[in-house]
PDB file of N, CA and C in Angstrom:
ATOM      1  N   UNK A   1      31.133 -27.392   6.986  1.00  0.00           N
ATOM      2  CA  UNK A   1      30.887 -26.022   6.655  1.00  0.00           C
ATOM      3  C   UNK A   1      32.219 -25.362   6.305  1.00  0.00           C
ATOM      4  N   UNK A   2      31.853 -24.517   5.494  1.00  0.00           N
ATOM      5  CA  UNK A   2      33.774 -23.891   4.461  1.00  0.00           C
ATOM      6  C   UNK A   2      33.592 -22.672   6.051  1.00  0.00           C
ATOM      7  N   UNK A   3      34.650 -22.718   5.789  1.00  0.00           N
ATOM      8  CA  UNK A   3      35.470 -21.264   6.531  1.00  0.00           C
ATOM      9  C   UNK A   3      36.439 -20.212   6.071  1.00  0.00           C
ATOM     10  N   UNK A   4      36.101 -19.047   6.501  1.00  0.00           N
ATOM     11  CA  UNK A   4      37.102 -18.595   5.660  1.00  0.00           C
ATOM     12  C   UNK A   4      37.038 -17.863   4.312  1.00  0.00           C
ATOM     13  N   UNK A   5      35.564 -18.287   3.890  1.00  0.00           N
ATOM     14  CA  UNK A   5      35.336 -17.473   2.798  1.00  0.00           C
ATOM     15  C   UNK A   5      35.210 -16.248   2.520  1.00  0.00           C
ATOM     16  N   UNK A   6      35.275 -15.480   0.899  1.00  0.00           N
ATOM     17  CA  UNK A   6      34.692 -14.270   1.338  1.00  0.00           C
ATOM     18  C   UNK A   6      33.172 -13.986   1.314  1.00  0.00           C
ATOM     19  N   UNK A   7      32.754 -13.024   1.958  1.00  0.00           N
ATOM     20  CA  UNK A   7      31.246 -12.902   2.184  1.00  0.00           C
ATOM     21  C   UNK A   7      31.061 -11.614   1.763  1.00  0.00           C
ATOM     22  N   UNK A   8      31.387 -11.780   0.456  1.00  0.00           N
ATOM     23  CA  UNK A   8      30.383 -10.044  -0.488  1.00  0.00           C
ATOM     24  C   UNK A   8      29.674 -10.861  -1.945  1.00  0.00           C
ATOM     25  N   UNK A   9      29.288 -10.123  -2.175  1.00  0.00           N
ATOM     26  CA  UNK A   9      28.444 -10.677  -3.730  1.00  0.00           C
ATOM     27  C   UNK A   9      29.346 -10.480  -5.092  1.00  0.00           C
ATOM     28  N   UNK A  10      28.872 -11.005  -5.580  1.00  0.00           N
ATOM     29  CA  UNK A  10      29.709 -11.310  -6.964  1.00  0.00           C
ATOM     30  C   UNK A  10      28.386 -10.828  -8.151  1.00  0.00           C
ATOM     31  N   UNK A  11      27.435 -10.487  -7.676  1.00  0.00           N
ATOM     32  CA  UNK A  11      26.677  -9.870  -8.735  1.00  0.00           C
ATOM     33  C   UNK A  11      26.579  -8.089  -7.894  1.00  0.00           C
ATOM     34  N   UNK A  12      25.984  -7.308  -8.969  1.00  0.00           N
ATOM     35  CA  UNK A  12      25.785  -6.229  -8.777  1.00  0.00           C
ATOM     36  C   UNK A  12      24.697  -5.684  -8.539  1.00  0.00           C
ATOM     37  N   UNK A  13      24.202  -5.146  -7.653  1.00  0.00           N
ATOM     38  CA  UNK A  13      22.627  -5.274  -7.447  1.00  0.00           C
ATOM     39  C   UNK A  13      22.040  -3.869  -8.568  1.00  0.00           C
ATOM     40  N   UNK A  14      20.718  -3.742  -9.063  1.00  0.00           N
ATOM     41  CA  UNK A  14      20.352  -3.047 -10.287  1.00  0.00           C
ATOM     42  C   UNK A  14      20.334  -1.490  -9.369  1.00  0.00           C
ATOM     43  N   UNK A  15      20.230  -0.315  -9.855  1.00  0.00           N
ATOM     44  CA  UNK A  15      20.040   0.654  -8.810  1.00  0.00           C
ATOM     45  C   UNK A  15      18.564   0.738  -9.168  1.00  0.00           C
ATOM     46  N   UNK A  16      17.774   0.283 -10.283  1.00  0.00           N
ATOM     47  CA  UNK A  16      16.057   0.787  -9.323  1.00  0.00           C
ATOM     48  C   UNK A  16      15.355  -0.641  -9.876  1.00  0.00           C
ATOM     49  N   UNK A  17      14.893  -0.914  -8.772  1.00  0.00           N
ATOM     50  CA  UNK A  17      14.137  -2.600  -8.758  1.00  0.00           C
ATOM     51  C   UNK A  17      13.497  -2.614  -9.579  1.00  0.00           C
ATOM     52  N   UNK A  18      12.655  -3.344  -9.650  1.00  0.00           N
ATOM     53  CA  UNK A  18      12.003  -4.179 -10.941  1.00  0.00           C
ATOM     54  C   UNK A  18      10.822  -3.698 -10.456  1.00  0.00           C
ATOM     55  N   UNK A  19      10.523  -3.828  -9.146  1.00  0.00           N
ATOM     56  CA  UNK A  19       9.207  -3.358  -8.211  1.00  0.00           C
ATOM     57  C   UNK A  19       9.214  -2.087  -8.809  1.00  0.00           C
ATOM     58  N   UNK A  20       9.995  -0.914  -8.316  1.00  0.00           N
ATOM     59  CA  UNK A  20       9.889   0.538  -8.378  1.00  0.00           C
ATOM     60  C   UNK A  20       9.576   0.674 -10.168  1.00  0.00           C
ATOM     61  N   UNK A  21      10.125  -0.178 -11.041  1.00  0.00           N
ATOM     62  CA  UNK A  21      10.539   0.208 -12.591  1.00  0.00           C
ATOM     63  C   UNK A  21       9.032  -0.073 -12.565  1.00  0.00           C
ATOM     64  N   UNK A  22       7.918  -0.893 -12.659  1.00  0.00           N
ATOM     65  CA  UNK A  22       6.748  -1.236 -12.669  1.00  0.00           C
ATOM     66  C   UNK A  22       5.805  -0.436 -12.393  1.00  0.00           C
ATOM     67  N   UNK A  23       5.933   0.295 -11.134  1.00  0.00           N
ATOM     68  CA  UNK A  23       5.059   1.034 -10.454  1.00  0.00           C
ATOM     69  C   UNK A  23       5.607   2.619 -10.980  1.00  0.00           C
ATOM     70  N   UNK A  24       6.239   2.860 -11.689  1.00  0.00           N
ATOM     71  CA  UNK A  24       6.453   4.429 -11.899  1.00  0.00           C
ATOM     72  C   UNK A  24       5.523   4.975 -13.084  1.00  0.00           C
ATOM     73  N   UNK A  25       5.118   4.423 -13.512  1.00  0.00           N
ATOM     74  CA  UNK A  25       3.826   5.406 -14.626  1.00  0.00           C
ATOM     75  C   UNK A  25       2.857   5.687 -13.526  1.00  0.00           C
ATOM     76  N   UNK A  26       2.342   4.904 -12.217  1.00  0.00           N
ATOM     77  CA  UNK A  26       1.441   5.208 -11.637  1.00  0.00           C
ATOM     78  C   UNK A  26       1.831   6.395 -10.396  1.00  0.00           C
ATOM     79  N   UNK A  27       3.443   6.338 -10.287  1.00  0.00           N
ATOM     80  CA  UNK A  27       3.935   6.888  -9.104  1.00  0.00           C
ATOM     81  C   UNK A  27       3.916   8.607 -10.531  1.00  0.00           C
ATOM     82  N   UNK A  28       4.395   8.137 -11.264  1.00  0.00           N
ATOM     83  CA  UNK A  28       4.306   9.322 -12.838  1.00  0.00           C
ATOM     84  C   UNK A  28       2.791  10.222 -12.489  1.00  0.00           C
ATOM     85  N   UNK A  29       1.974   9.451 -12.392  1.00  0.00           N
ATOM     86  CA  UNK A  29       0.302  10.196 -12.806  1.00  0.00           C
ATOM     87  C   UNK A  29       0.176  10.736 -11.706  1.00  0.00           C
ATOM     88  N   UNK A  30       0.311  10.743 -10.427  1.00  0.00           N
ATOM     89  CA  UNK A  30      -0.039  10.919  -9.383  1.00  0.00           C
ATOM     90  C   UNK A  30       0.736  12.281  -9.255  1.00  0.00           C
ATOM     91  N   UNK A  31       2.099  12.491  -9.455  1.00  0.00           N
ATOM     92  CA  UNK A  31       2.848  13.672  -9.547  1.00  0.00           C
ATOM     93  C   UNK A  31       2.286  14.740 -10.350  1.00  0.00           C
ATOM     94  N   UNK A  32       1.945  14.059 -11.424  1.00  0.00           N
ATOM     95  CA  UNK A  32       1.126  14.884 -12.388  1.00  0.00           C
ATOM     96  C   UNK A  32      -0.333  15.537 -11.927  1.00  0.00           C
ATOM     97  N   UNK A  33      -0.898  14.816 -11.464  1.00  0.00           N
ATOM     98  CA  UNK A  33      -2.121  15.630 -10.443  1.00  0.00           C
ATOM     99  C   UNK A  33      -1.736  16.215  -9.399  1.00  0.00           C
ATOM    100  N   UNK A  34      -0.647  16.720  -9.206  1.00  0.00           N
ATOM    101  CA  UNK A  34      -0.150  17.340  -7.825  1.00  0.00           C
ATOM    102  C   UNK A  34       0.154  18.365  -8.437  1.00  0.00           C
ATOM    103  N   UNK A  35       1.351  18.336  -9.653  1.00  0.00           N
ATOM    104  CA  UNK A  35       1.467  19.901 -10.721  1.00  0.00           C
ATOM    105  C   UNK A  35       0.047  19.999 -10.693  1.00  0.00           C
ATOM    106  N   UNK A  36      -0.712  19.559 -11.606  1.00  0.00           N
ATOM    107  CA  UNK A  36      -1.688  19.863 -12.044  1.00  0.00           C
ATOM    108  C   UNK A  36      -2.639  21.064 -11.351  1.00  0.00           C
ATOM    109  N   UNK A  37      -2.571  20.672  -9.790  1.00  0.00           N
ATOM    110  CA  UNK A  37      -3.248  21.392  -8.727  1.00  0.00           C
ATOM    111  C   UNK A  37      -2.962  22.278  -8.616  1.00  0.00           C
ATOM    112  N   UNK A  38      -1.462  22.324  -8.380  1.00  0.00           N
ATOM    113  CA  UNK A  38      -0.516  23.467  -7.720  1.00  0.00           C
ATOM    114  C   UNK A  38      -0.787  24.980  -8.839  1.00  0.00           C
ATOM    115  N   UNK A  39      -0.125  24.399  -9.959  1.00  0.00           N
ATOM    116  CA  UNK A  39      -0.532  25.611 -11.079  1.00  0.00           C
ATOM    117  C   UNK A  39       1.292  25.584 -11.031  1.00  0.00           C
ATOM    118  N   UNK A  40       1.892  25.115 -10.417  1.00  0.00           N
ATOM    119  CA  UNK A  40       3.562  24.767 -10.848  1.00  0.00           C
ATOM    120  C   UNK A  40       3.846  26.140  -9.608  1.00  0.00           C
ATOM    121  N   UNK A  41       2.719  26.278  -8.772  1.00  0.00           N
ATOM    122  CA  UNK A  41       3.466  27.042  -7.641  1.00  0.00           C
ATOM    123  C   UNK A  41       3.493  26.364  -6.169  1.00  0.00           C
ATOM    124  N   UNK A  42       4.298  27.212  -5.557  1.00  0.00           N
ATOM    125  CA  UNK A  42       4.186  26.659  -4.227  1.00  0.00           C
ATOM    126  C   UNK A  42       3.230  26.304  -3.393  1.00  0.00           C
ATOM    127  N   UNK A  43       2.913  25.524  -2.207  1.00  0.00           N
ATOM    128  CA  UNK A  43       1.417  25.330  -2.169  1.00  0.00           C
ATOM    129  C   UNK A  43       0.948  25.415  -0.342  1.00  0.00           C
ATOM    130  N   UNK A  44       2.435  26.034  -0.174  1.00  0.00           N
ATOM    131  CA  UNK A  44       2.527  26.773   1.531  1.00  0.00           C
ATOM    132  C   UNK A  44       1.656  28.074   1.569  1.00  0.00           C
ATOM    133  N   UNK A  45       1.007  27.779   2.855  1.00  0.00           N
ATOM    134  CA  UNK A  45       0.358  28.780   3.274  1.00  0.00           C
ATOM    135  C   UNK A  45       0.352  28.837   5.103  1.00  0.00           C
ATOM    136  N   UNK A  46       1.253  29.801   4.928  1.00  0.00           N
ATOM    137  CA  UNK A  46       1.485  30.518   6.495  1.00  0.00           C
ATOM    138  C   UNK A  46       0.844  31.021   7.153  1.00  0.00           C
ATOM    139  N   UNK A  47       0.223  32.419   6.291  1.00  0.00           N
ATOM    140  CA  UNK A  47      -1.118  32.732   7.621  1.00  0.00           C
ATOM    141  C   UNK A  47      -1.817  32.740   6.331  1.00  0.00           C
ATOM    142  N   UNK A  48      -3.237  33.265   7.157  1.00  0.00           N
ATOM    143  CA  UNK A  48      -4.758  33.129   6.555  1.00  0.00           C
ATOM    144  C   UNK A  48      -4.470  34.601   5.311  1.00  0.00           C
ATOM    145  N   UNK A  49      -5.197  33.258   4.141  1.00  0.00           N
ATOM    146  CA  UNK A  49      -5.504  34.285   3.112  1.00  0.00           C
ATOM    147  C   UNK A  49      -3.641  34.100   2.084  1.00  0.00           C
ATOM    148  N   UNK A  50      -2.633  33.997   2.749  1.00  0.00           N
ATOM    149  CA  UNK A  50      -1.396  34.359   2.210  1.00  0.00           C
ATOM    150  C   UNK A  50      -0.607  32.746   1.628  1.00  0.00           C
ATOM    151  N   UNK A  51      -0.268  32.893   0.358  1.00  0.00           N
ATOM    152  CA  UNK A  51      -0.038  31.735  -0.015  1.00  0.00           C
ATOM    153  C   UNK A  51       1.868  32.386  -0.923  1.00  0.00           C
ATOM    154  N   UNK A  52       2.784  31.427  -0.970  1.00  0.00           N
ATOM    155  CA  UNK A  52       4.115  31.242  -1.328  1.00  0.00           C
ATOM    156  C   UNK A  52       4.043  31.655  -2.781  1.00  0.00           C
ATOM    157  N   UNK A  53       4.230  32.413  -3.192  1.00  0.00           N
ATOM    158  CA  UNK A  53       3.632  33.171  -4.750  1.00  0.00           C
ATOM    159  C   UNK A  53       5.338  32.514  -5.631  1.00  0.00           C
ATOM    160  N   UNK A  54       6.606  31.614  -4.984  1.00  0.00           N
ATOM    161  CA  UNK A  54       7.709  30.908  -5.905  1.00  0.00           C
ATOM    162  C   UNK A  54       6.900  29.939  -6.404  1.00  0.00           C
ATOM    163  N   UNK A  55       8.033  29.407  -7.268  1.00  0.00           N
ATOM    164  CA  UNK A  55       7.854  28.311  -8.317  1.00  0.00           C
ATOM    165  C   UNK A  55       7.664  27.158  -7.159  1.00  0.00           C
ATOM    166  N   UNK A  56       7.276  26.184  -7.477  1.00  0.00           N
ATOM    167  CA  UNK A  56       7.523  25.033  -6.904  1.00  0.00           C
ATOM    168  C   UNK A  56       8.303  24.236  -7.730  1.00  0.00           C
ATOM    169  N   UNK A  57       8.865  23.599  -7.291  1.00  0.00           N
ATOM    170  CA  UNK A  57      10.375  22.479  -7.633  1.00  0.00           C
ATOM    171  C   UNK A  57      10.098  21.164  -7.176  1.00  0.00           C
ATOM    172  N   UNK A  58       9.735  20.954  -5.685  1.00  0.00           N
ATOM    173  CA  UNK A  58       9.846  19.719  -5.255  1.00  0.00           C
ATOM    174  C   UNK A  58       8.275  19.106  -5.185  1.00  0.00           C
ATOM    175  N   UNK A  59       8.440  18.117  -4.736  1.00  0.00           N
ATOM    176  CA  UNK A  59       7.177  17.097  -4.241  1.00  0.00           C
ATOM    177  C   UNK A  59       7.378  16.933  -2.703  1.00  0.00           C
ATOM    178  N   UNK A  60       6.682  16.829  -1.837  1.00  0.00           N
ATOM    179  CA  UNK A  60       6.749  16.609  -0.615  1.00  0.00           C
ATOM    180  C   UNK A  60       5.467  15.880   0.060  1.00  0.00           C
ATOM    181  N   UNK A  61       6.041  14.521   0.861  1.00  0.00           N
ATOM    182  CA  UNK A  61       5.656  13.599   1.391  1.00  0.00           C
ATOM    183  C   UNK A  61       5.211  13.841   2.566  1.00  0.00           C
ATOM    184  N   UNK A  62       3.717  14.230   3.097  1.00  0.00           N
ATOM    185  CA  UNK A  62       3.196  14.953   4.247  1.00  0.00           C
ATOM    186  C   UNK A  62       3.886  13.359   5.109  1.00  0.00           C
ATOM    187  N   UNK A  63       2.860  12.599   4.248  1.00  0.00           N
ATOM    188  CA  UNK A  63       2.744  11.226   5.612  1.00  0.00           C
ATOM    189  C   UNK A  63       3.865   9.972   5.297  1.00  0.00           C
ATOM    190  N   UNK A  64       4.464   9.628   6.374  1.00  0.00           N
ATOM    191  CA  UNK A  64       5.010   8.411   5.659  1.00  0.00           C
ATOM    192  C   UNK A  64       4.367   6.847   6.539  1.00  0.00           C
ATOM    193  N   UNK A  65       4.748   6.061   5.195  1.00  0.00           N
ATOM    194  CA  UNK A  65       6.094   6.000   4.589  1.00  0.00           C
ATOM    195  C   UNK A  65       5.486   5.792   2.923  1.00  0.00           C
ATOM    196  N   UNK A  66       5.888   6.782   2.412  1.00  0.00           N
ATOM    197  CA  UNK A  66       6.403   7.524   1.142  1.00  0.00           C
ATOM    198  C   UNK A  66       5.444   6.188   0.184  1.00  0.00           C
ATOM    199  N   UNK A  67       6.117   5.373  -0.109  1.00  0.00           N
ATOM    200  CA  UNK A  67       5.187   3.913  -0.940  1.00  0.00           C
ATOM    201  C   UNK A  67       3.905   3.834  -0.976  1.00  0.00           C
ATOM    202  N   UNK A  68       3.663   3.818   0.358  1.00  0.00           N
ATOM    203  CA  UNK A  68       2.264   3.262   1.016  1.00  0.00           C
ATOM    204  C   UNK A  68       0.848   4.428   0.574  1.00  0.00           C
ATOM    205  N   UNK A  69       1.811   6.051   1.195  1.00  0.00           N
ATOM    206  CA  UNK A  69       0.629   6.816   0.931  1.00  0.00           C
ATOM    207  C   UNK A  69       1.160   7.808  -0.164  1.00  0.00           C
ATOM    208  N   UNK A  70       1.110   7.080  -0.953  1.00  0.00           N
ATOM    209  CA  UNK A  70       1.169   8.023  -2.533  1.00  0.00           C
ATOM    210  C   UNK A  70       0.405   8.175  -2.974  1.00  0.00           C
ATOM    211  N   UNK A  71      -0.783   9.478  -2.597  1.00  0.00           N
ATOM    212  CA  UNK A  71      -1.887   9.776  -3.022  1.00  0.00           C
ATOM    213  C   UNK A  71      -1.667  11.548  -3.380  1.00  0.00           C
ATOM    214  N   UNK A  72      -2.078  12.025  -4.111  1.00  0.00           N
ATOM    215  CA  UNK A  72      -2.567  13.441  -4.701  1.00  0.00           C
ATOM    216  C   UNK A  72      -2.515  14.420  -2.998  1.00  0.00           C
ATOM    217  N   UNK A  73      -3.637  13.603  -2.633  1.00  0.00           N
ATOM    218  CA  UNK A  73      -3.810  15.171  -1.479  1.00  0.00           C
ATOM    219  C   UNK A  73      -2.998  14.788   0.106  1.00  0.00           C
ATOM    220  N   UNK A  74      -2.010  13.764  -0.234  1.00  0.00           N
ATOM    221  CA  UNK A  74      -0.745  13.718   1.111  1.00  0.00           C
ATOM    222  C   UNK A  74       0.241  13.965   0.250  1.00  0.00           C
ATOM    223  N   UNK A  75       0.165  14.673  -0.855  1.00  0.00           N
ATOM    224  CA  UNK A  75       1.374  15.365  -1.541  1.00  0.00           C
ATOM    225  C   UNK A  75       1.440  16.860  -1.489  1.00  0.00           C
ATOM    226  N   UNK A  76       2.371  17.513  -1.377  1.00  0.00           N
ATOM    227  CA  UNK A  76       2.344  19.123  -1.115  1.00  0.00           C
ATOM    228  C   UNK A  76       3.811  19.534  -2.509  1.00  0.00           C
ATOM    229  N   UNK A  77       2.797  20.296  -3.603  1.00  0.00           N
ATOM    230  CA  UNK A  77       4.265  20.794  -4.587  1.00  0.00           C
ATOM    231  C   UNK A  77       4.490  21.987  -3.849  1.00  0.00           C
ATOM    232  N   UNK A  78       6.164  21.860  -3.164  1.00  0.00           N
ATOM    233  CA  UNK A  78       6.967  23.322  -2.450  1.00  0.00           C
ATOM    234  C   UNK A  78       7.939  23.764  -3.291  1.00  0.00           C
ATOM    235  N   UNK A  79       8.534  24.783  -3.033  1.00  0.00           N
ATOM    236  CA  UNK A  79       9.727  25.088  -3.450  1.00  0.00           C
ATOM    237  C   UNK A  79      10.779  25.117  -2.789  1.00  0.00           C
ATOM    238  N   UNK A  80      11.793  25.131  -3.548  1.00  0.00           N
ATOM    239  CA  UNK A  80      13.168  24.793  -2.543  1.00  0.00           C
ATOM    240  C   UNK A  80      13.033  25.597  -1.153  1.00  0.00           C
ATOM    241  N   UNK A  81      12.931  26.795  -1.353  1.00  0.00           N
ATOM    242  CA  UNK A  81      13.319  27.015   0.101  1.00  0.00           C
ATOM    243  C   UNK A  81      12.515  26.497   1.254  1.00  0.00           C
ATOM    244  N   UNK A  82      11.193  26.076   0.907  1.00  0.00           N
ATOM    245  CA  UNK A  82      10.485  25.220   2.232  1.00  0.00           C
ATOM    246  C   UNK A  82      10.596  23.980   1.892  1.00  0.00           C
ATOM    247  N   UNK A  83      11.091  23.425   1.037  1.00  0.00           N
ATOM    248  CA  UNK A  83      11.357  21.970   1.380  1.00  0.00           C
ATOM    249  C   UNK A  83      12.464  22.086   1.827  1.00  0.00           C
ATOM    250  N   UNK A  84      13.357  23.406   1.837  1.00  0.00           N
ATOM    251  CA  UNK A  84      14.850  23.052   2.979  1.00  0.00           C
ATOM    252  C   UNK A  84      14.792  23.429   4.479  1.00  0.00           C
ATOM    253  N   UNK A  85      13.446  23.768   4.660  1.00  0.00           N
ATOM    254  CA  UNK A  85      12.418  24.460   5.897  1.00  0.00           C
ATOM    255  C   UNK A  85      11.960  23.270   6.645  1.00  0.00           C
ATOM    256  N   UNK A  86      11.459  21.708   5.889  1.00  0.00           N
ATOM    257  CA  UNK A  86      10.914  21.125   6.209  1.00  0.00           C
ATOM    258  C   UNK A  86      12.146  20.036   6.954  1.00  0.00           C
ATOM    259  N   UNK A  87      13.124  20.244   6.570  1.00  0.00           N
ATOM    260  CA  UNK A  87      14.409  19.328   7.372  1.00  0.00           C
ATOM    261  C   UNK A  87      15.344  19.860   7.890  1.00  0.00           C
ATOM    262  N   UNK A  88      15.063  21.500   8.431  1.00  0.00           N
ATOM    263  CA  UNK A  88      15.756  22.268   8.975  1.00  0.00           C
ATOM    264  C   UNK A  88      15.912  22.058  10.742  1.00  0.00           C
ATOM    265  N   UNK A  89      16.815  22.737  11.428  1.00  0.00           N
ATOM    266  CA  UNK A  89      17.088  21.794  12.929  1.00  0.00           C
ATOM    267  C   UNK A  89      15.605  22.552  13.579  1.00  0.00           C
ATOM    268  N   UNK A  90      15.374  22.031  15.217  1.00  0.00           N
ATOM    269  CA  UNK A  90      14.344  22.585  15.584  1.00  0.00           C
ATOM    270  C   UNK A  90      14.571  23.861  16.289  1.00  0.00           C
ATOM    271  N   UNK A  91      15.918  24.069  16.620  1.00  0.00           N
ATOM    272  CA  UNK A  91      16.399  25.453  16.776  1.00  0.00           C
ATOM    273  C   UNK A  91      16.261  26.901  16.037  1.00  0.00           C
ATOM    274  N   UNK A  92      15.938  26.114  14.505  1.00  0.00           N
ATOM    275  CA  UNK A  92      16.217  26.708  13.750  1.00  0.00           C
ATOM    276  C   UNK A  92      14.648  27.467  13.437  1.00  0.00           C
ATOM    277  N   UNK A  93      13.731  26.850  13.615  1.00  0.00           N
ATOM    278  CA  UNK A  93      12.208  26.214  13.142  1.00  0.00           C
ATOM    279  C   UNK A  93      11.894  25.375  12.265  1.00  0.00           C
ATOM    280  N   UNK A  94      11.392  24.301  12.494  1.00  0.00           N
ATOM    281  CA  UNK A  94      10.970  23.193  11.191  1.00  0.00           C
ATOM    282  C   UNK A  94       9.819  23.529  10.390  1.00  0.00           C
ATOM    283  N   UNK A  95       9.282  23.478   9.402  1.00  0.00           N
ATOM    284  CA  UNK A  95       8.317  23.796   8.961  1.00  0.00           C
ATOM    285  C   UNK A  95       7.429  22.383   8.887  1.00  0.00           C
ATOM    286  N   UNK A  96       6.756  22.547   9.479  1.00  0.00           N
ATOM    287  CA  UNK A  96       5.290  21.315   9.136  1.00  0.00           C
ATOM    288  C   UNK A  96       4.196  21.997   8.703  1.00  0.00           C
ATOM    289  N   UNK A  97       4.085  20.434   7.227  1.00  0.00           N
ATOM    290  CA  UNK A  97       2.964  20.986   6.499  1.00  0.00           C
ATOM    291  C   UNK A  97       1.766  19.551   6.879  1.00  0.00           C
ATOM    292  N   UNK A  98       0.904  19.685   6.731  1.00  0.00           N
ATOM    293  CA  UNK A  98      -0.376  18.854   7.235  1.00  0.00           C
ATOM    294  C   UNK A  98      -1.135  18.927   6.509  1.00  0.00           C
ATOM    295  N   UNK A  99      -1.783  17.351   5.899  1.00  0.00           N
ATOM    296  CA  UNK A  99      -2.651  17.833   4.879  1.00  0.00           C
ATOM    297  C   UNK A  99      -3.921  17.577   5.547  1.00  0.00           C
ATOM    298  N   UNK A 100      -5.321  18.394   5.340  1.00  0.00           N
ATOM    299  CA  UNK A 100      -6.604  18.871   5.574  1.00  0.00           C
ATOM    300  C   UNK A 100      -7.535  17.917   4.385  1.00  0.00           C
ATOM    301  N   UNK A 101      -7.037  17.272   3.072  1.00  0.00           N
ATOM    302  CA  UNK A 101      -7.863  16.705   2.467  1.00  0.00           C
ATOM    303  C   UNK A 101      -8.140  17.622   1.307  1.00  0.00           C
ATOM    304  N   UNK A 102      -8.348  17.306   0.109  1.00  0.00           N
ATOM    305  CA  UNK A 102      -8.449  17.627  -0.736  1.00  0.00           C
ATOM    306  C   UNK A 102      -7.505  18.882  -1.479  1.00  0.00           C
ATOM    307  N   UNK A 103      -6.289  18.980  -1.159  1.00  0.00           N
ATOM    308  CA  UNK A 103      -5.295  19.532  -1.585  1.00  0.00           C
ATOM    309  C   UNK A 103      -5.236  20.824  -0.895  1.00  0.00           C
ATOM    310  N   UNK A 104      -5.982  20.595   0.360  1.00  0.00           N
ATOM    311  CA  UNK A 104      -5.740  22.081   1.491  1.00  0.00           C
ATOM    312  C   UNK A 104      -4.108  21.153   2.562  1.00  0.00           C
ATOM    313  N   UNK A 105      -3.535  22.552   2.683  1.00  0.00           N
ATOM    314  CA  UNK A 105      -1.954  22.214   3.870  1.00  0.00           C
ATOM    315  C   UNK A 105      -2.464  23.161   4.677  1.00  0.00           C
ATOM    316  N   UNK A 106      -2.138  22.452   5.929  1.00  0.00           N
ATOM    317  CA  UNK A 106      -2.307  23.306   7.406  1.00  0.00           C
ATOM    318  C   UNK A 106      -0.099  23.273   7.459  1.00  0.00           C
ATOM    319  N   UNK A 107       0.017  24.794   7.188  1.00  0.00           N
ATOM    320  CA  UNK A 107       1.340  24.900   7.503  1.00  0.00           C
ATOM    321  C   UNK A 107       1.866  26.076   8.536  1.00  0.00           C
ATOM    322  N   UNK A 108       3.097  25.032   9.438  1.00  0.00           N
ATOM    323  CA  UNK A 108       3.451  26.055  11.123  1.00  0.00           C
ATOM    324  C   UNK A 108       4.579  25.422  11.188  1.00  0.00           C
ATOM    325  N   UNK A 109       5.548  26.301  11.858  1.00  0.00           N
ATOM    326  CA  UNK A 109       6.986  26.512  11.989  1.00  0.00           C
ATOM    327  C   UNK A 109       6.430  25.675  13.562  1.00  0.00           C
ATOM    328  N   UNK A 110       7.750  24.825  13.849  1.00  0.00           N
ATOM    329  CA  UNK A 110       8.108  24.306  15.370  1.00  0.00           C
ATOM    330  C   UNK A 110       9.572  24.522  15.441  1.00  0.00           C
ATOM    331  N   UNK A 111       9.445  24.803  16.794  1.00  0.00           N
ATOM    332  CA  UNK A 111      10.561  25.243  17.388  1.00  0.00           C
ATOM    333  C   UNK A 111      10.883  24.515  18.637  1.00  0.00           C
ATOM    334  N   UNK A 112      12.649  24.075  19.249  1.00  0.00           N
ATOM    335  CA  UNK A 112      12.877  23.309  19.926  1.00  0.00           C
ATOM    336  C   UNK A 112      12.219  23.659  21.571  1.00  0.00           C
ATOM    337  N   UNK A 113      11.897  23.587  22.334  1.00  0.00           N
ATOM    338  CA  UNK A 113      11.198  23.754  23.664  1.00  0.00           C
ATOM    339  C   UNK A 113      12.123  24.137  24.216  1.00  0.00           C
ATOM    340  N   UNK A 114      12.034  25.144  25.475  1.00  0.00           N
ATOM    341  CA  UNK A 114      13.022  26.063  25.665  1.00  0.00           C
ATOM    342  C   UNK A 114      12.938  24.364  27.215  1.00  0.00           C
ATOM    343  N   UNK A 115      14.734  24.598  27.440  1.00  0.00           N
ATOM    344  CA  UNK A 115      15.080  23.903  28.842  1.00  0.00           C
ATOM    345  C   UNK A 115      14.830  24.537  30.105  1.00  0.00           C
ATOM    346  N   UNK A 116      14.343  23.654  31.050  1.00  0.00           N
ATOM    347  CA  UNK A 116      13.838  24.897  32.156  1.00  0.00           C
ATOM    348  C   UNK A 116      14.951  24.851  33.172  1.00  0.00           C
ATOM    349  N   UNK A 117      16.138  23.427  32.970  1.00  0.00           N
ATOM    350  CA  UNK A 117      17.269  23.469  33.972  1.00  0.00           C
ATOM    351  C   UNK A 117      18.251  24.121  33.029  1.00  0.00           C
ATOM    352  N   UNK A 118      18.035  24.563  32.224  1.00  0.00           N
ATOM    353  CA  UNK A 118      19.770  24.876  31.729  1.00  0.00           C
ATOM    354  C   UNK A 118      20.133  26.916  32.186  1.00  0.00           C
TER     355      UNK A 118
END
């Protein structure tokens, strides 16, 4: 057995697989029925009756893992500021959105649990 060698690669790996390059017209259509729904707006709704009247920008992945459930109604189109809601600390409030099925979101702020020794 050699010793001593070096141990990195000598090829360059592609940045989007051959897998992902294949599957993107279908990962494509699916986005497209998510605009489609939205109306290109946000698709948060906080309390009853009241819905996020911004643009929507992003796509957001209720369930993971992301590959597996790439379907229309575990997709939520948000806009920036609640998709920066949705990875915000729990101090802060996180926003969770939940999907109900057929392009309804059950959406609620969590917050970190107060310490009862500190």
């Amino acid at each position: 057995m050699k010793r001593g060698g070096a141990l990195k690669r000598h090829v360059r790996l592609n940045r989007v697989s051959a897998k992902v390059k294949a599957g993107k017209p279908e990962y494509d259509a699916v986005y497209r029925r998510v605009d489609q729904r939205s109306g290109g707006r946000c698709e948060v709704n906080l309390h009853q009756g009241y819905r996020c009247i911004a643009r929507a920008v992003d796509h957001h992945h209720c369930v993971r893992p992301r590959r597996l459930n790439h379907r229309p109604e575990l997709i939520a189109h948000v806009c920036r500021r609640h998709h920066n809601e949705v990875s915000a600390t729990f101090q802060n409030g996180r926003l969770y959105i939940e999907p109900r099925g057929d392009g309804v979101f059950a959406c609620y702020y969590r917050f970190k649990p107060e310490n009862p020794f500190k």
